[in-house]
N, C-alpha and C. Protein backbone atom coordinates (compact mmCIF):
# COMPACT_ATOMS: atom_id res chain seq x y z
N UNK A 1 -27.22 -11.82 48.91
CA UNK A 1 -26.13 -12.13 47.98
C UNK A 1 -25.51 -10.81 47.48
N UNK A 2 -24.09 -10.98 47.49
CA UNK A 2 -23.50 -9.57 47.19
C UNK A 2 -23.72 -9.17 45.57
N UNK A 3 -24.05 -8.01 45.08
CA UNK A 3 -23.96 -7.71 43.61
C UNK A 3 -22.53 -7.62 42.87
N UNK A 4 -22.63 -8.42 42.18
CA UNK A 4 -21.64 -9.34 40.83
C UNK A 4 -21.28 -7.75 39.71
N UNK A 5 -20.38 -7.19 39.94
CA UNK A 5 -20.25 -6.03 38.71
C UNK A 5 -19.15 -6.42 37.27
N UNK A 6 -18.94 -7.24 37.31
CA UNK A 6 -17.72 -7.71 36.50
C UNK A 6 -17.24 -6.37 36.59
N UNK A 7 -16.45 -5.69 37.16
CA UNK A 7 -15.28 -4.53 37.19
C UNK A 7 -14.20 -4.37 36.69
N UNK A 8 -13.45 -5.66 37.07
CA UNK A 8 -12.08 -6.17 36.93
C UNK A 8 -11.81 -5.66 34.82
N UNK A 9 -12.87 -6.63 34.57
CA UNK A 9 -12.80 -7.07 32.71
C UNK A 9 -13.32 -5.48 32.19
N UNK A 10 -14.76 -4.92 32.98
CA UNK A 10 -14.89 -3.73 32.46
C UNK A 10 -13.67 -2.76 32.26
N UNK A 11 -13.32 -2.60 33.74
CA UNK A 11 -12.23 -1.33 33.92
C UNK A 11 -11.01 -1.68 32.28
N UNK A 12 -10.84 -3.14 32.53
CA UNK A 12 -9.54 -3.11 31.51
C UNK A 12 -10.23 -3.18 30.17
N UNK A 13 -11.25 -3.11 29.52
CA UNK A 13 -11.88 -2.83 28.54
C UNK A 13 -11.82 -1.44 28.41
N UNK A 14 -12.17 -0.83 29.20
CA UNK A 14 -12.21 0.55 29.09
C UNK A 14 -10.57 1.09 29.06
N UNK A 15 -9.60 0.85 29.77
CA UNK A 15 -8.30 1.37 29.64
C UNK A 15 -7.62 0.39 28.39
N UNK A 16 -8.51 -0.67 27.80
CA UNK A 16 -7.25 -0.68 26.80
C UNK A 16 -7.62 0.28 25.49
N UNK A 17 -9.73 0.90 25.48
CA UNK A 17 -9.63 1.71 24.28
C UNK A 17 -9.08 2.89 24.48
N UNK A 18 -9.35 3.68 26.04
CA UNK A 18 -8.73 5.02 26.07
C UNK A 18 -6.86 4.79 26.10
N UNK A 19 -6.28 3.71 26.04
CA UNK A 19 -4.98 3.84 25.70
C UNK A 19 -4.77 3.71 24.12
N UNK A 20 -5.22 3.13 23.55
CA UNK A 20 -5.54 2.79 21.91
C UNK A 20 -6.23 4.36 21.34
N UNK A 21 -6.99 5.31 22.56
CA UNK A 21 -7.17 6.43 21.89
C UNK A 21 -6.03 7.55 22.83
N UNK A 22 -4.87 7.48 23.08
CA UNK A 22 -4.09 7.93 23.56
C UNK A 22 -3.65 9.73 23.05
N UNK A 23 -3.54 9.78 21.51
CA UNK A 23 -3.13 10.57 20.81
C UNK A 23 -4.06 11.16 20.05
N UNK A 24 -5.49 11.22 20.43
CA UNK A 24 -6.64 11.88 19.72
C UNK A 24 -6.69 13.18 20.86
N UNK A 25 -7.55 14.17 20.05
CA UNK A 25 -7.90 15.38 20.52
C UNK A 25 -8.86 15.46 21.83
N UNK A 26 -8.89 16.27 22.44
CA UNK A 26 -10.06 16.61 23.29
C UNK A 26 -10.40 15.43 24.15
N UNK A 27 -11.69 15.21 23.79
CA UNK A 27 -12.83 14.46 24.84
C UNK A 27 -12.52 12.93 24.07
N UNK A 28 -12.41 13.04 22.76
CA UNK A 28 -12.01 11.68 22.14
C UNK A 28 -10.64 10.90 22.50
N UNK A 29 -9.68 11.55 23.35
CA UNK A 29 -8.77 10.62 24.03
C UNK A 29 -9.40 10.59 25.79
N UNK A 30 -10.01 11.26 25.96
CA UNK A 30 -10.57 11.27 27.75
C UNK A 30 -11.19 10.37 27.94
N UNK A 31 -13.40 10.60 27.49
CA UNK A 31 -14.15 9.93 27.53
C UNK A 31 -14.30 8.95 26.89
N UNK A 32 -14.75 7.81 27.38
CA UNK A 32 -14.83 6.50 26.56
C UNK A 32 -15.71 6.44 25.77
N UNK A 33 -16.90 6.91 25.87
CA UNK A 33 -18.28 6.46 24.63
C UNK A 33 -17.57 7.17 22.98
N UNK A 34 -16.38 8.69 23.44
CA UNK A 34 -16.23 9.35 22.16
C UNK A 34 -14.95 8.55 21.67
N UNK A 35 -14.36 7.72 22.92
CA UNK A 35 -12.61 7.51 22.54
C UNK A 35 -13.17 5.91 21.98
N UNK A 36 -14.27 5.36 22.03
CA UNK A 36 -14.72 4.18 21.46
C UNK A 36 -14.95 4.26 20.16
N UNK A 37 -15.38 5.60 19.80
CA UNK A 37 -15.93 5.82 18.33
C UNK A 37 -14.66 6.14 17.39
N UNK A 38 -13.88 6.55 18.13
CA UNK A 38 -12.35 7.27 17.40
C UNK A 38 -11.85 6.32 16.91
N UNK A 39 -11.19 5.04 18.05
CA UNK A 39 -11.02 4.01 18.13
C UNK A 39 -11.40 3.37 16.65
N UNK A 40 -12.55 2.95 16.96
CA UNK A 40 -13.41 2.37 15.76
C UNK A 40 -13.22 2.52 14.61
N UNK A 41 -13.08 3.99 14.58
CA UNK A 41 -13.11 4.49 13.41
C UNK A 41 -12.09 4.60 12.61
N UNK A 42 -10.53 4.39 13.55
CA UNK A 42 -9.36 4.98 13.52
C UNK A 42 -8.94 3.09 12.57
N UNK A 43 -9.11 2.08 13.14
CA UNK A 43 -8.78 1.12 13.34
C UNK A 43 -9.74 0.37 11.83
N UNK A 44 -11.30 0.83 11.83
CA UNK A 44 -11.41 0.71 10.04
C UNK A 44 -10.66 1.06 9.05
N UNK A 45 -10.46 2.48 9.39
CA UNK A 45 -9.72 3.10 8.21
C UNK A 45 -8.29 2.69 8.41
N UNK A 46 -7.40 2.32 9.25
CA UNK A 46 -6.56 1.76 9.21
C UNK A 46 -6.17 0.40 8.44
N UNK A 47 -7.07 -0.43 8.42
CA UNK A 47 -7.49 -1.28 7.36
C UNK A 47 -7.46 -0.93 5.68
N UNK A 48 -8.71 -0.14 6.12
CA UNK A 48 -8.98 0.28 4.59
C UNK A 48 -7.33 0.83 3.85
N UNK A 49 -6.50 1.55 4.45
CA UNK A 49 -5.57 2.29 3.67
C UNK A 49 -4.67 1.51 3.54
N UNK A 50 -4.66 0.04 4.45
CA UNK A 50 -3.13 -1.00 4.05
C UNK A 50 -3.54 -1.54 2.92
N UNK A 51 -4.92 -1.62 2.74
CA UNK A 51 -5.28 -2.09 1.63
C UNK A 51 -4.81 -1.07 0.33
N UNK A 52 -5.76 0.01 0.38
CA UNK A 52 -5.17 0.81 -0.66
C UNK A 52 -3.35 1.15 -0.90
N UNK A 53 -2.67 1.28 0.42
CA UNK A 53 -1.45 1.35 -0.27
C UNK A 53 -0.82 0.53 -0.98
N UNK A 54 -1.59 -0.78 -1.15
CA UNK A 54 -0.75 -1.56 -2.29
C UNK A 54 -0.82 -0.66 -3.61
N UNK A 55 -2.35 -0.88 -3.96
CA UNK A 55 -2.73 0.10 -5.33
C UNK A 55 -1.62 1.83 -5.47
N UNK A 56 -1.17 2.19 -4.33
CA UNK A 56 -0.87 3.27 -4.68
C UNK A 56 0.65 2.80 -5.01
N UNK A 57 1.40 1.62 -4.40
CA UNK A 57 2.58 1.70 -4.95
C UNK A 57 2.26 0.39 -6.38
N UNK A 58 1.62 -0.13 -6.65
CA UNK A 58 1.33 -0.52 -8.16
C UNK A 58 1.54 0.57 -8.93
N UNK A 59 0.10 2.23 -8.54
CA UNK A 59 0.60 3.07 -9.60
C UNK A 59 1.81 3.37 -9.84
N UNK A 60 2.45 3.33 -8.59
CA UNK A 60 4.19 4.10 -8.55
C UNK A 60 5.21 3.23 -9.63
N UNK A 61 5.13 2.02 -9.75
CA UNK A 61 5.60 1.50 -10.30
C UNK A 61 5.30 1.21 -11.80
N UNK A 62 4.50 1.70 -11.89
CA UNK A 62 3.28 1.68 -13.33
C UNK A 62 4.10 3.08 -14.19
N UNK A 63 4.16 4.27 -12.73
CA UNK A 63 4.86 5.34 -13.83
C UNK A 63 6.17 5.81 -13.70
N UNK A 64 6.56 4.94 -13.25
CA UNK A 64 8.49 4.77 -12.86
C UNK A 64 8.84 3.75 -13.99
N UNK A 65 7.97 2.41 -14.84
CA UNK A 65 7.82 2.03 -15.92
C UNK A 65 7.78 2.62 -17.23
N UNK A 66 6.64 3.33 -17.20
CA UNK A 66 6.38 4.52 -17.95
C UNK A 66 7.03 5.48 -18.71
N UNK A 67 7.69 6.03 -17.57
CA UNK A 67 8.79 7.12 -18.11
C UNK A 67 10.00 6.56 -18.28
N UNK A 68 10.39 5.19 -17.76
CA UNK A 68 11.80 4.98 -18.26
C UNK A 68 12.09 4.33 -19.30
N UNK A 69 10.50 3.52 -19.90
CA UNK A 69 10.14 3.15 -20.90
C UNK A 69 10.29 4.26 -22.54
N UNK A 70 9.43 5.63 -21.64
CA UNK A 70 9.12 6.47 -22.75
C UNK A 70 10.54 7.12 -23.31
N UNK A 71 11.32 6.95 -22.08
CA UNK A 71 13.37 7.86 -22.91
C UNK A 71 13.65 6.64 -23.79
N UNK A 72 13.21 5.79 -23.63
CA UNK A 72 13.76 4.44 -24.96
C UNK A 72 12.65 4.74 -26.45
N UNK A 73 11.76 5.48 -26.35
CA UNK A 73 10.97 5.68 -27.53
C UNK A 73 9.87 4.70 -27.45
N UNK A 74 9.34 4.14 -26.57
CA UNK A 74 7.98 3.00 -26.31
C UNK A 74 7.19 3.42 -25.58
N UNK A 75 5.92 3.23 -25.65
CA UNK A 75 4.78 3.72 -25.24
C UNK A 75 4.67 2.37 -24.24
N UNK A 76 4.22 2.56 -22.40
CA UNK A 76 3.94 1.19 -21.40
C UNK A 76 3.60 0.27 -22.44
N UNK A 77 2.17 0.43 -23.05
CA UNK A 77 0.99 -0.75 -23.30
C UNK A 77 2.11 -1.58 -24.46
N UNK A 78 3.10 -0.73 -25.33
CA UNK A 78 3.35 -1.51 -25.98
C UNK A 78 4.45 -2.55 -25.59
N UNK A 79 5.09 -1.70 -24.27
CA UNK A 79 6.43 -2.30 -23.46
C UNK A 79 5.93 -3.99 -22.83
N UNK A 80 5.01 -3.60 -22.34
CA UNK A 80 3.91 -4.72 -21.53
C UNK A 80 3.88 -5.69 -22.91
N UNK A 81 3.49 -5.68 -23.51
CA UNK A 81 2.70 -6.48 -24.76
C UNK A 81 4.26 -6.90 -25.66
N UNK A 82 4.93 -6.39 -25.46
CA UNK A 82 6.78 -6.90 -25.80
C UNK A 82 7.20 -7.88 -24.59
N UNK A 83 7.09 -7.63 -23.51
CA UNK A 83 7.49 -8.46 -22.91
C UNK A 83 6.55 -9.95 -23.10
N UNK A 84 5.57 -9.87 -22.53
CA UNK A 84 4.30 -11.30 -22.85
C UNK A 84 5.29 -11.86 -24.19
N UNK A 85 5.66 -10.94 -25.03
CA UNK A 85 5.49 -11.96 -26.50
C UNK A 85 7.10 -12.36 -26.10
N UNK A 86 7.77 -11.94 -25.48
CA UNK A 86 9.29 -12.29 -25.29
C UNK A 86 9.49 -13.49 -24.25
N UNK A 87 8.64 -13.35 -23.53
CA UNK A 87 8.46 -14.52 -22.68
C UNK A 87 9.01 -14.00 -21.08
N UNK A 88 9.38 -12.66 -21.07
CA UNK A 88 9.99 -12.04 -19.57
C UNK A 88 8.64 -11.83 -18.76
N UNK A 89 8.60 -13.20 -17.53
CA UNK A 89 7.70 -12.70 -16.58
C UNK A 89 8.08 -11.91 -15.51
N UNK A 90 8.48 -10.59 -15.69
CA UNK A 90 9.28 -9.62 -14.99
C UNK A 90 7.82 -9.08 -13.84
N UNK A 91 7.32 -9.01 -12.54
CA UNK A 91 5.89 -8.33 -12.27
C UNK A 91 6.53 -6.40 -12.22
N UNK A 92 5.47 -5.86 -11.88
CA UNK A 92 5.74 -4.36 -11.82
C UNK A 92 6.90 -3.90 -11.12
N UNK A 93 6.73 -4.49 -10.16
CA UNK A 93 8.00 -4.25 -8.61
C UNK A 93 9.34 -3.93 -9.25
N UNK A 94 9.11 -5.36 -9.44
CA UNK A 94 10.97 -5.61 -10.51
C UNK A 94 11.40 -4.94 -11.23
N UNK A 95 10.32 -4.63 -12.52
CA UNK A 95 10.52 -3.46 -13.36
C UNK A 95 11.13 -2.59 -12.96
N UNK A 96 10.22 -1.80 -12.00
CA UNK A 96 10.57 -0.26 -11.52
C UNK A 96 11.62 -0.28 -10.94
N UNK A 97 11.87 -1.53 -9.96
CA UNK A 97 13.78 -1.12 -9.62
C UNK A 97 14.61 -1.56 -10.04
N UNK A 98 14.30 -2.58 -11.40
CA UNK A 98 15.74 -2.49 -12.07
C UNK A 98 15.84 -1.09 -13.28
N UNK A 99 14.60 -0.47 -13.58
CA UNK A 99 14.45 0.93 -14.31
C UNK A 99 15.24 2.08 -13.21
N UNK A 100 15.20 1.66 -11.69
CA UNK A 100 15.06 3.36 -10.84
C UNK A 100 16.53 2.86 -10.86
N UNK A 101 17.31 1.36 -10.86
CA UNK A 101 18.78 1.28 -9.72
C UNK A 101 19.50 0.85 -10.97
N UNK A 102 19.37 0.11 -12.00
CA UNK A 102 20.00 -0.32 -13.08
C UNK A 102 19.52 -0.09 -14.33
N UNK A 103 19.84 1.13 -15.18
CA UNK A 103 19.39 2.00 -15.96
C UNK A 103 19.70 1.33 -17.42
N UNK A 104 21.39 0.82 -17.27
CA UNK A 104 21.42 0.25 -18.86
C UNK A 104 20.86 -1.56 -18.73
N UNK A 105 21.00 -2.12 -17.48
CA UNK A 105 20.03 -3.66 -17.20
C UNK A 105 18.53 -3.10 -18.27
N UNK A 106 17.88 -1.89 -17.70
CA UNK A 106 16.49 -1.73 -17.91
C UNK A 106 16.40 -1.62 -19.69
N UNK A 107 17.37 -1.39 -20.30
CA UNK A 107 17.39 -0.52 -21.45
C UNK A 107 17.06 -1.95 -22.44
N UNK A 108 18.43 -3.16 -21.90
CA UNK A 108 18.37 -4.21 -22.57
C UNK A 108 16.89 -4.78 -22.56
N UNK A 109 16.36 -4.77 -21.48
CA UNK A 109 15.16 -5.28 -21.47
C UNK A 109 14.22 -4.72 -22.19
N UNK A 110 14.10 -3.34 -22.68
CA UNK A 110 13.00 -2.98 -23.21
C UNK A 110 13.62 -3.45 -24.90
N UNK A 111 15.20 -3.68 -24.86
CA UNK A 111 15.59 -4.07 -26.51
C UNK A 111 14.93 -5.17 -27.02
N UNK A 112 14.59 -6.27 -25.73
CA UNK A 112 14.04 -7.26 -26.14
C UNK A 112 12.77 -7.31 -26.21
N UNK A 113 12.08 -6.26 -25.28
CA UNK A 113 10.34 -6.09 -26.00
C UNK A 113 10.17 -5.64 -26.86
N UNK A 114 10.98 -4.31 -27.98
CA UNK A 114 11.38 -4.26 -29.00
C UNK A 114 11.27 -4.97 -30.35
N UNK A 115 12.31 -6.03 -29.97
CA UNK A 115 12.51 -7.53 -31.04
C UNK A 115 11.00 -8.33 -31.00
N UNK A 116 10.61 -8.49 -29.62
CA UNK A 116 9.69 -9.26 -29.86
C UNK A 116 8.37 -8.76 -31.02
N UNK A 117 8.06 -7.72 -30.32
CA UNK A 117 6.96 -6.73 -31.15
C UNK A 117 7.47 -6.82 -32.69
N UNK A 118 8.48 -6.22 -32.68
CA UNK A 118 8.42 -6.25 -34.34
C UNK A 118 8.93 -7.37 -35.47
C-alpha cells in the first residue's frame, strides 16, 4: 500500500503562515517553526490592541472634554454630573466632536450643565 502524506493540506498550511509572515525579519518570514511563532504572536497582539484602542480613544475624548470644558470655567467631574442632572444623554464621542467641530453648540451645552448644578 502506497504511503498516505497528506501534502496537498500540509504544503498549503505551511504557505498560508509563511505568507501571513510575509513582512517579518530574517528567518521569521523564511522558516516555518519561527514564521509560526511570529504569526502567533503577531495575530494575539493584534487582538489585544483592537481591544485597547477603544480605551485609548475614550481617553482622547475624555481630554478633548476636559479642556473645552475647562475655557468655560468647569472642572469634567462637575461637567459630567451637570449633564446627568440636566437630563443630556450626550456619550463621550459626541461630546468631543461637537467640542473639536462646533465650539459655540459645545458652550450652550456646558450652559446647561451649569443651570442644572446650581
Amino acid at each position: 500500500m502506497p504511503r498516505a502524506t497528506n501534502a496537498p493540506a500540509s504544503r498549503k498550511r505551511r504557505k498560508t503562515i509563511l505568507k501571513a509572515a510575509r513582512g517579518f525579519r530574517g528567518s521569521r518570514s523564511k522558516l516555518f517553526r519561527q514564521a509560526t511563532e511570529a504569526v502567533d504572536r503577531a495575530m494575539r497582539l493584534a487582538y489585544i490592541h483592537r481591544k485597547d484602542r477603544k480605551g485609548d480613544y475614550r481617553r482622547l475624548w475624555t481630554v478633548r472634554i476636559s479642556a473645552a470644558v475647562r475655557e468655560q470655567g468647569l472642572a469634567y467631574s462637575r461637567f459630567t454630573q451637570g449633564l446627568k442632572k440636566a437630563g443630556i444623554e450626550l456619550n463621550r464621542k459626541m461630546l468631543s466632536e461637537i467640542a473639536y467641530n462646533d465650539p459655540t453648540g459645545f458652550v450652550q451645552i456646558v450652559e446647561l450643565a451649569k443651570k442644572a448644578i446650581a
